[in-house]
N, C-alpha and C. Protein backbone atom coordinates (compact mmCIF):
# COMPACT_ATOMS: atom_id res chain seq x y z
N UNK A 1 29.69 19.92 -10.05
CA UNK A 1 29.35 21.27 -9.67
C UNK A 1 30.09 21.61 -8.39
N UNK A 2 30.86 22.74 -8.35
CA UNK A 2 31.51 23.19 -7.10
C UNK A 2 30.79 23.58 -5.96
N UNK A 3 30.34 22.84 -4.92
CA UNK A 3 29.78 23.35 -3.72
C UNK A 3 30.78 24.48 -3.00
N UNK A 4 30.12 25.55 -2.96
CA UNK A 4 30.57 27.41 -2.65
C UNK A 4 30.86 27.60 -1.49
N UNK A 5 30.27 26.59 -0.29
CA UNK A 5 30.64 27.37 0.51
C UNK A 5 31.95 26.26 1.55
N UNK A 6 32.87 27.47 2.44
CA UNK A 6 33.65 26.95 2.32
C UNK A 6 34.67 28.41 3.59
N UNK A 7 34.38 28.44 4.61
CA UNK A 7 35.24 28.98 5.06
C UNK A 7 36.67 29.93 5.22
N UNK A 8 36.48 30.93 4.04
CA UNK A 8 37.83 31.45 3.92
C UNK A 8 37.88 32.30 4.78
N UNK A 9 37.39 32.66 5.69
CA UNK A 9 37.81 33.45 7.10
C UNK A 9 37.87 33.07 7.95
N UNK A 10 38.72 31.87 8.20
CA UNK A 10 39.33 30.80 9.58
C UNK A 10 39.54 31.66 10.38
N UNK A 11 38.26 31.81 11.67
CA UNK A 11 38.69 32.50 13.26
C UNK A 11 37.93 33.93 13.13
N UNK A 12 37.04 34.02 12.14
CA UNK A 12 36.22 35.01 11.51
C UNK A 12 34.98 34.57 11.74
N UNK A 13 34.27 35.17 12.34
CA UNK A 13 32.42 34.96 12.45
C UNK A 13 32.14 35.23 11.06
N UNK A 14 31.21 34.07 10.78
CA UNK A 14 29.87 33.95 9.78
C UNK A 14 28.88 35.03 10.10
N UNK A 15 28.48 35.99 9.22
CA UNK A 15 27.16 36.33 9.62
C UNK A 15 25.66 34.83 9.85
N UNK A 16 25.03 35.53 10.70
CA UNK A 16 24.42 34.16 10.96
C UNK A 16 22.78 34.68 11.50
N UNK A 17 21.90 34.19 10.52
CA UNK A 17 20.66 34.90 10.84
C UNK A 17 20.17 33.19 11.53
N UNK A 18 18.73 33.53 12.07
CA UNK A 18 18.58 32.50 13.18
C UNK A 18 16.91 32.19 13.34
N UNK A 19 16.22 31.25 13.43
CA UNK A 19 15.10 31.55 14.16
C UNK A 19 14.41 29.89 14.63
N UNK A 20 13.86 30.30 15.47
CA UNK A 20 13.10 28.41 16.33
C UNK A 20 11.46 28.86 16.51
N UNK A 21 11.10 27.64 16.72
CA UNK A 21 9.95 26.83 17.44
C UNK A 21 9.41 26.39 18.07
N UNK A 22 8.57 25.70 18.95
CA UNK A 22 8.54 24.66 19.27
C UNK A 22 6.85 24.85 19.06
N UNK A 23 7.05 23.08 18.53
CA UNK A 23 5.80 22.30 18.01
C UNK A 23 4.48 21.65 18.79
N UNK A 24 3.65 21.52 19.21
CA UNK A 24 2.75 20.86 19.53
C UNK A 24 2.64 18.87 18.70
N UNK A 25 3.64 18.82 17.89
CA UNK A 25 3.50 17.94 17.05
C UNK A 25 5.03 16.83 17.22
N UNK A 26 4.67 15.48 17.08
CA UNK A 26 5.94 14.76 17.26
C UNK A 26 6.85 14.89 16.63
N UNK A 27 8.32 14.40 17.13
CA UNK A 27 9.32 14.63 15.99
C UNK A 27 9.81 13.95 14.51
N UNK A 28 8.27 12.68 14.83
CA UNK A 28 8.35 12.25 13.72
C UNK A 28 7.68 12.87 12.16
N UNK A 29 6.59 13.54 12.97
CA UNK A 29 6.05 13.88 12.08
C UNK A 29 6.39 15.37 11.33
N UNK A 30 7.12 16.27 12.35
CA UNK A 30 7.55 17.25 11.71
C UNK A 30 9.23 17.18 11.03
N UNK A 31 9.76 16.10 11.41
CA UNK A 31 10.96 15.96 10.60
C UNK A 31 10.44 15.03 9.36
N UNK A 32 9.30 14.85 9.36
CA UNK A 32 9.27 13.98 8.01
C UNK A 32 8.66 15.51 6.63
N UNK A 33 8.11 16.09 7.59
CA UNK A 33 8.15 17.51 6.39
C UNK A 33 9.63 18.31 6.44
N UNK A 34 10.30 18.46 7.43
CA UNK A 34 11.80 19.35 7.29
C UNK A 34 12.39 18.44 6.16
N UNK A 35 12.72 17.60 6.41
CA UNK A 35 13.56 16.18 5.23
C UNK A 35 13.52 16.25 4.02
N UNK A 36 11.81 16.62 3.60
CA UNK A 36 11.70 16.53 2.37
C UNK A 36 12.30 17.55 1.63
N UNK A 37 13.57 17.67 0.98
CA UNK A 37 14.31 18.66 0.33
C UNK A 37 13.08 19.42 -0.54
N UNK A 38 12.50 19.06 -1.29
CA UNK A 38 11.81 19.89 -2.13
C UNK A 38 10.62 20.74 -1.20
N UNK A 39 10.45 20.30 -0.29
CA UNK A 39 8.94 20.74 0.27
C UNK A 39 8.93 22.38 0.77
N UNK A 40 10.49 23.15 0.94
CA UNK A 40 10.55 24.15 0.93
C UNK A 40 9.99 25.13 0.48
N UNK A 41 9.31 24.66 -1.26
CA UNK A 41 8.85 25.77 -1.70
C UNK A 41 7.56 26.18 -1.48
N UNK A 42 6.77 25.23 -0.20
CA UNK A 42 5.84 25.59 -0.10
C UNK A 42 5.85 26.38 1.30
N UNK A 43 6.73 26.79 1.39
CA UNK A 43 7.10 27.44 3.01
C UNK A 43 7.81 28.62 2.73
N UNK A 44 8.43 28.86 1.47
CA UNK A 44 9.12 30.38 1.29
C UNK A 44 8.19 31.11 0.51
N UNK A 45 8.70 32.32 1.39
CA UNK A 45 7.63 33.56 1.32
C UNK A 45 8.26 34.18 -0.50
N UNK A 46 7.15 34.07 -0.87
CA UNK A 46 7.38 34.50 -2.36
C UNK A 46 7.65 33.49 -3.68
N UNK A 47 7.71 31.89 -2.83
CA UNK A 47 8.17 31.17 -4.00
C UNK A 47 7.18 30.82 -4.92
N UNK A 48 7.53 30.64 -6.33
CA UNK A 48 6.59 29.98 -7.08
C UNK A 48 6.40 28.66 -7.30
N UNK A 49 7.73 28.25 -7.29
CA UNK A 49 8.08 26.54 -7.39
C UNK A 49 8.95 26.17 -6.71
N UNK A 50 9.45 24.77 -6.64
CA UNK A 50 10.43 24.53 -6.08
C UNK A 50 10.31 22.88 -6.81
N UNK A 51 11.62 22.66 -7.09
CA UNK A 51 11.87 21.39 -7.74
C UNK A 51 13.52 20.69 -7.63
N UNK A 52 13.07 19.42 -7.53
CA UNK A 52 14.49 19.31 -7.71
C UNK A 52 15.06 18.76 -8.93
N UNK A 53 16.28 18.89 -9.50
CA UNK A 53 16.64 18.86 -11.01
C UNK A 53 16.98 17.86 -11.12
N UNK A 54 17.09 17.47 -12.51
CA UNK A 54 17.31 16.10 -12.80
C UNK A 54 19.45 15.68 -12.14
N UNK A 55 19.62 14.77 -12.02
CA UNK A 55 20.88 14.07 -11.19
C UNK A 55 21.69 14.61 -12.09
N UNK A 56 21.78 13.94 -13.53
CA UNK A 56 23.41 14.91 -14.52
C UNK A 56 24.26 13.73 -13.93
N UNK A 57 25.71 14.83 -13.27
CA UNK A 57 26.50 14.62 -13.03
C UNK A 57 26.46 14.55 -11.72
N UNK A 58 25.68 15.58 -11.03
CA UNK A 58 26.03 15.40 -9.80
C UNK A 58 25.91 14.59 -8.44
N UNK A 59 26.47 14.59 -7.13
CA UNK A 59 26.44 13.95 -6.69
C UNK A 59 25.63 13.80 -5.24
N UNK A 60 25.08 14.86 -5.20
CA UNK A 60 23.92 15.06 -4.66
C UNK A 60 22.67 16.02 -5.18
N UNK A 61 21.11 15.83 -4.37
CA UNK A 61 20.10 16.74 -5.61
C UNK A 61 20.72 18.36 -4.94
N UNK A 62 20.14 18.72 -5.85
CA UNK A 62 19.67 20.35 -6.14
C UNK A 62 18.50 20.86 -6.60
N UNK A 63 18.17 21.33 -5.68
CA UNK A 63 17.05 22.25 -5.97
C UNK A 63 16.49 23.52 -6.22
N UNK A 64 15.74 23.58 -7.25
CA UNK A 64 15.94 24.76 -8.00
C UNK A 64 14.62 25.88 -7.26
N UNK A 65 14.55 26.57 -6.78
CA UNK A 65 13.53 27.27 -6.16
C UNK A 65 13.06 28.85 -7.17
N UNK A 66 11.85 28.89 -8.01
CA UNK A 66 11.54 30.38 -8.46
C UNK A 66 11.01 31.36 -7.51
N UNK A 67 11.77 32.47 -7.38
CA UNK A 67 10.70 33.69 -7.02
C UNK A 67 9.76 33.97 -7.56
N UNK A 68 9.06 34.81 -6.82
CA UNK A 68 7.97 35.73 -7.62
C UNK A 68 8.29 36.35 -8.53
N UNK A 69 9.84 36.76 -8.80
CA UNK A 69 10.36 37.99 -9.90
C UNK A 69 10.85 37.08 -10.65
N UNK A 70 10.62 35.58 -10.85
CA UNK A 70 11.45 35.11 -11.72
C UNK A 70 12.63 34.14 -11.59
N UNK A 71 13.09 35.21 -10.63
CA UNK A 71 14.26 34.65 -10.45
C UNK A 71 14.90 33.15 -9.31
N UNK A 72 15.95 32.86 -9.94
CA UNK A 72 16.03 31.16 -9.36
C UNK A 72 17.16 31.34 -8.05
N UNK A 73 16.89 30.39 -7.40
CA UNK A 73 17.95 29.69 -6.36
C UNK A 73 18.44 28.39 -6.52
N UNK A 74 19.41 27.81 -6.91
CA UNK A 74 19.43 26.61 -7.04
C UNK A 74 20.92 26.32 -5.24
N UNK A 75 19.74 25.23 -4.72
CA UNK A 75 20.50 24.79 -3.70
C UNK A 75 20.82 23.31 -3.65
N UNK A 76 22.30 23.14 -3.13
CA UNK A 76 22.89 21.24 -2.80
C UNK A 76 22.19 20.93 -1.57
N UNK A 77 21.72 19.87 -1.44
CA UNK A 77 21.85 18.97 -0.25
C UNK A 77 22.86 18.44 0.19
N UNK A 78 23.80 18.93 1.26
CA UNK A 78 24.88 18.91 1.76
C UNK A 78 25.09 17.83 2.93
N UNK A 79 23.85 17.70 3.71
CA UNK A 79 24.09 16.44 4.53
C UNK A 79 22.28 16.34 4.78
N UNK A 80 22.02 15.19 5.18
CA UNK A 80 20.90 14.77 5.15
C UNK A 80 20.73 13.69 6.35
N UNK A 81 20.82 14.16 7.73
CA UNK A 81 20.86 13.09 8.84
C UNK A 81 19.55 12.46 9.67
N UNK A 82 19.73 11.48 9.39
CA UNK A 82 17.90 10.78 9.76
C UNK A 82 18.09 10.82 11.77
N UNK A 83 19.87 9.97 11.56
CA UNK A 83 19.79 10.33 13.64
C UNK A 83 19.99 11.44 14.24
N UNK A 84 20.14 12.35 13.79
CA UNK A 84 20.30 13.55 14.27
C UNK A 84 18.97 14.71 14.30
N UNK A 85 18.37 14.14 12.50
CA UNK A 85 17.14 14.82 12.31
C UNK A 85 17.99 16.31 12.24
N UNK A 86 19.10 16.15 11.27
CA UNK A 86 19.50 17.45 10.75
C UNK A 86 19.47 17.81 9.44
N UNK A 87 19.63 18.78 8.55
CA UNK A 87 19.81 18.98 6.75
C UNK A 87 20.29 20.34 6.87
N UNK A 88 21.23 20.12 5.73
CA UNK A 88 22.27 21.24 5.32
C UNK A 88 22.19 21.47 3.91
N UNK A 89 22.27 22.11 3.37
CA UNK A 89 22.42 22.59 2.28
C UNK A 89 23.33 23.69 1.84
N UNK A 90 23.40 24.07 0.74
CA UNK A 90 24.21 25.09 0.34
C UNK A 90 23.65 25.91 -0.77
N UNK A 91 23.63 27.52 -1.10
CA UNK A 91 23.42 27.98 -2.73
C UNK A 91 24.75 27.49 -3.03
N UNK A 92 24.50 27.86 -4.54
CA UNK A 92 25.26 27.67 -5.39
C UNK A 92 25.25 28.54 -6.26
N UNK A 93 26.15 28.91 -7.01
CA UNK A 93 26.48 30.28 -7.81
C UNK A 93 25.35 30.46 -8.80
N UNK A 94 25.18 31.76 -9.41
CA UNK A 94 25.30 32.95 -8.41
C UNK A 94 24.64 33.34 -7.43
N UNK A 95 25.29 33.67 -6.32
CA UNK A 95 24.75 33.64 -5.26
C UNK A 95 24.04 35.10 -5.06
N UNK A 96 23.04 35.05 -3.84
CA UNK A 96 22.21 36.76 -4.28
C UNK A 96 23.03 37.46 -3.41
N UNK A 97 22.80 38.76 -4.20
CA UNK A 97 23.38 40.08 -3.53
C UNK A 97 24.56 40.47 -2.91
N UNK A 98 25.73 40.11 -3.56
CA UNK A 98 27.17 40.29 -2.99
C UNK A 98 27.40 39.21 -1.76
N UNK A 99 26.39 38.06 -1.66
CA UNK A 99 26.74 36.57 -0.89
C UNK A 99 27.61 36.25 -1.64
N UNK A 100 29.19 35.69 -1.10
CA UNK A 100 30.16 35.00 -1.28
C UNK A 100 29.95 33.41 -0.83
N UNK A 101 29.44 32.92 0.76
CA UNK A 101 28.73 31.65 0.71
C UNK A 101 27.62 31.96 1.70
N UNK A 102 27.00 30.62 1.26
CA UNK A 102 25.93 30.57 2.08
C UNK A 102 25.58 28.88 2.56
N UNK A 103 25.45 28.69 4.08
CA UNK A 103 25.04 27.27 4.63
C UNK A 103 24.08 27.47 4.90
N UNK A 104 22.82 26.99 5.20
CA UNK A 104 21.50 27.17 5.37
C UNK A 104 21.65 25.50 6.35
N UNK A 105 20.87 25.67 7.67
CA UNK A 105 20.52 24.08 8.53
C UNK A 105 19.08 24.44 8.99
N UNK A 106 18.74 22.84 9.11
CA UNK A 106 17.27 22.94 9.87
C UNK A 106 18.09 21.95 10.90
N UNK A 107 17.43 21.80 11.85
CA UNK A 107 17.54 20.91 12.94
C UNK A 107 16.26 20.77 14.12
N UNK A 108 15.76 19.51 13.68
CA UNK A 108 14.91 18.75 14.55
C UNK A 108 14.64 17.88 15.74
N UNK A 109 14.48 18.94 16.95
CA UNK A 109 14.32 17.51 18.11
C UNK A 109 13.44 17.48 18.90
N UNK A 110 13.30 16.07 19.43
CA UNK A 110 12.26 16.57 20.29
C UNK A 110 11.85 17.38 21.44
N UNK A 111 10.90 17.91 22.21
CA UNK A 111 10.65 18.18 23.37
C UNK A 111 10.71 17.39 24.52
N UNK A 112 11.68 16.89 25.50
CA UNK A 112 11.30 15.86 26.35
C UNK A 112 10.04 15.99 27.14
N UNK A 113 9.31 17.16 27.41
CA UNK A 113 7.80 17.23 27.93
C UNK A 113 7.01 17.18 26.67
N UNK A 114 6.53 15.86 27.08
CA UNK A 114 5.75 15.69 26.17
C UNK A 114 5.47 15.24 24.33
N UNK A 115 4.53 15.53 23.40
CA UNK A 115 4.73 15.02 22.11
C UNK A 115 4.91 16.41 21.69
N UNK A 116 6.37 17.11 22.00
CA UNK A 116 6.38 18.12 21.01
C UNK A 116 7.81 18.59 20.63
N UNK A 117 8.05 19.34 19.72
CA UNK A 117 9.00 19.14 19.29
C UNK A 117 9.69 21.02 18.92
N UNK A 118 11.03 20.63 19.12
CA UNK A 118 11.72 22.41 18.78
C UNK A 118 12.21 22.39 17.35
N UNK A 119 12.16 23.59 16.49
CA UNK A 119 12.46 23.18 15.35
C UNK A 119 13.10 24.66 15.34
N UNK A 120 14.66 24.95 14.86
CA UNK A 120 15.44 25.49 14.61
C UNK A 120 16.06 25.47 12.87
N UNK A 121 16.16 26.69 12.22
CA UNK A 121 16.76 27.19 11.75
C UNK A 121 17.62 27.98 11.25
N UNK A 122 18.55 27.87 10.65
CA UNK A 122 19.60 29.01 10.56
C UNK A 122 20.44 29.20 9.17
N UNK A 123 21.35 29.93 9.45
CA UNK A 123 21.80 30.57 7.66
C UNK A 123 22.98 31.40 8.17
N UNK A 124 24.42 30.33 7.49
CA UNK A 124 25.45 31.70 7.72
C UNK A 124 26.33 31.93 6.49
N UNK A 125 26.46 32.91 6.81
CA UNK A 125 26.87 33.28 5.22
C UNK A 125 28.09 34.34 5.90
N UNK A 126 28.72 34.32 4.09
CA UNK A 126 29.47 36.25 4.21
C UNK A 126 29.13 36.98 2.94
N UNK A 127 29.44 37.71 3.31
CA UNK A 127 28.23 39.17 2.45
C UNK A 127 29.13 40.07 2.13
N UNK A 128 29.08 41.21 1.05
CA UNK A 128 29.79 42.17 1.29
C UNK A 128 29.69 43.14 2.18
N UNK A 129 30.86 43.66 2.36
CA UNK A 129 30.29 45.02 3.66
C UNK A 129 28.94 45.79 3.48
N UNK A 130 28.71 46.56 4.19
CA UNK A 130 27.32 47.41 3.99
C UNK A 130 26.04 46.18 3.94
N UNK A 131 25.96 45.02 3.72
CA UNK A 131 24.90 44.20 3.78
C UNK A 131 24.45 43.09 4.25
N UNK A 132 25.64 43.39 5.61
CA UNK A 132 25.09 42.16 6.37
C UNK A 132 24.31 41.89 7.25
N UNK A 133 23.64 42.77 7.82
CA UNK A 133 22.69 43.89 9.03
C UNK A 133 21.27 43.45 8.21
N UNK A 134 21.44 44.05 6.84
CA UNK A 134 20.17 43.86 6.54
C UNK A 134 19.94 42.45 5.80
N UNK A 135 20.92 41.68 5.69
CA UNK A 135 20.70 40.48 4.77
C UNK A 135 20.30 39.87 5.93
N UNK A 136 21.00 39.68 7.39
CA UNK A 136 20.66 38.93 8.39
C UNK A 136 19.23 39.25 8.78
N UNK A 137 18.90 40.54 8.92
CA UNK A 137 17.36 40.75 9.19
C UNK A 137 16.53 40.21 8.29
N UNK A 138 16.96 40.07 7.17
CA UNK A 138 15.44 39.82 6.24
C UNK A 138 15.72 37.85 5.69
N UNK A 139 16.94 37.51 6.20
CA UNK A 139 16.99 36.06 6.09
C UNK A 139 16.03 35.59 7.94
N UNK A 140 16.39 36.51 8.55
CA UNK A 140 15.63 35.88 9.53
C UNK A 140 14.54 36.23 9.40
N UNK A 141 13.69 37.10 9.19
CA UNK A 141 12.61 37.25 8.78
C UNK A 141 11.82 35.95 7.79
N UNK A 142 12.91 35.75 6.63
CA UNK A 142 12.09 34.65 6.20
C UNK A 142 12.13 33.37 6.32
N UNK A 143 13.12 33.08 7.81
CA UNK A 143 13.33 31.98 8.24
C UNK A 143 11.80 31.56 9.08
N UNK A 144 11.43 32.51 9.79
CA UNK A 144 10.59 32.94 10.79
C UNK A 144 9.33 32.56 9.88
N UNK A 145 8.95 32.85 8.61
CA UNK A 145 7.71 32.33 8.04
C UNK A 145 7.86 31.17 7.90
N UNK A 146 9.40 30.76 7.48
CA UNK A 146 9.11 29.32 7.12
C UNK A 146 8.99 28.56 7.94
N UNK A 147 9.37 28.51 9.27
CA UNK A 147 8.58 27.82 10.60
C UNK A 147 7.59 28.15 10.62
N UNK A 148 7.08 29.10 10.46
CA UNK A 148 5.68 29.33 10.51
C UNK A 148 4.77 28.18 9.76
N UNK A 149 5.18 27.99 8.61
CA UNK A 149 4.61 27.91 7.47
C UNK A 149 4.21 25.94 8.04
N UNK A 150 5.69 25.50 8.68
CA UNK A 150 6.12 24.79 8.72
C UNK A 150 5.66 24.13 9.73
N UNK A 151 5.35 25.34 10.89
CA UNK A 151 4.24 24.47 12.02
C UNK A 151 2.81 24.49 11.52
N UNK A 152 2.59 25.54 10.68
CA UNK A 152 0.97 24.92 10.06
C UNK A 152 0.54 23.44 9.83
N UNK A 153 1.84 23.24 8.91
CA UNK A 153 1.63 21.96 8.18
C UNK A 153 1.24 20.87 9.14
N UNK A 154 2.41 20.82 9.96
CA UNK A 154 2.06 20.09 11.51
C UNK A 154 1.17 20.14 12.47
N UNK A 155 0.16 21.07 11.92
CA UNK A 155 -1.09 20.70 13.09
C UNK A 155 -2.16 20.22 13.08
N UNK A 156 -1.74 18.90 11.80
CA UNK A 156 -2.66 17.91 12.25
C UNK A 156 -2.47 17.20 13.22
N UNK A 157 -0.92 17.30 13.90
CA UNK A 157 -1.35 16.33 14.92
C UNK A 157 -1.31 17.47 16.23
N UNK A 158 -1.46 19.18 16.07
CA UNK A 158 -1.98 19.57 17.37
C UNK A 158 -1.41 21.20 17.20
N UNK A 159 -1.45 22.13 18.09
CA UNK A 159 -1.69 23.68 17.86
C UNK A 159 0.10 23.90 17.97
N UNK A 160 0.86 24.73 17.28
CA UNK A 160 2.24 25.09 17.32
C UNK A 160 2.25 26.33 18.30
N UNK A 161 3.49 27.02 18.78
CA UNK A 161 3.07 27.70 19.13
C UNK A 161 4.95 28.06 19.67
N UNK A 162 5.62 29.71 19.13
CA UNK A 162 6.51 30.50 19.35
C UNK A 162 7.31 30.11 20.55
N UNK A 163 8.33 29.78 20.35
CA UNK A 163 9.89 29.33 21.63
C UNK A 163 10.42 30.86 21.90
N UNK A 164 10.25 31.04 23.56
CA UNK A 164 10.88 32.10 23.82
C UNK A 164 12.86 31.92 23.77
């Protein structure tokens, strides 16, 4: 399967939607929910499922995510770093709404005060004209739940709480 994304505007900004955290919770314990490739679908706003597909051919998973309307996302796991406490991914065709590519990262570290931890996400893509204003607003928007979603999970080990 051809992983899509791929830089054809060398010296050209990515549109790039954005959003962080920081955790009340260690970095072990909230990078052990970021990691889990599939666990996304319980953190995106609107999903019904989220699974990952059987191997095939390929050479890393993919995961297939339903909307509410039905409709699918299927994304690669592009890098998967335990020392860094980073993950990358990619869609894969067809991509939504006049997206040409799309990188999607989480990145996990800790807080040096204390047991808590910053949790960053982001998404850059290119878009067609006319839709990158609003694709960036509403990818950050649902970046923003999925930390949300994402420091819930994490407070068993204590209260999350918005990075200025």
């Amino acid at each position: 399967m051809k992983v899509p994304f791929r830089n054809q505007k060398i010296g050209v900004e990515m549109a790039r939607a954005y959003a962080s955290t920081v955790c009340n919770a260690d970095v072990e314990t909230v990078w052990a929910l970021v990691r889990n490739f599939e666990a996304v679908g319980r953190w995106i706003p609107g999903a019904k499922s989220c699974r990952i597909l059987p191997a095939g051919d390929a050479a890393a998973p993919i995961r297939r995510i339903v909307l509410s309307d039905d409709s699918t996302i299927d994304e690669v796991l592009v890098t998967l770093d335990d020392i860094h406490r980073r993950l990358r991914y990619v869609f894969v065709p067809p991509l939504p709404r006049g997206m040409r590519t799309f990188l999607g990262t989480a990145h996990v570290r800790p807080v040096t005060d204390g047991a808590r931890t910053f949790v960053e996400w982001s998404s850059e893509f290119d878009c067609d004209a006319g839709w990158e204003d609003k694709m960036v607003s509403n990818i950050s928007g649902q970046l923003t739940q999925i930390l949300a979603a994402v420091t819930a999970e994490a407070e068993t080990t204590g209260a999350c709480h918005d990075a200025v």
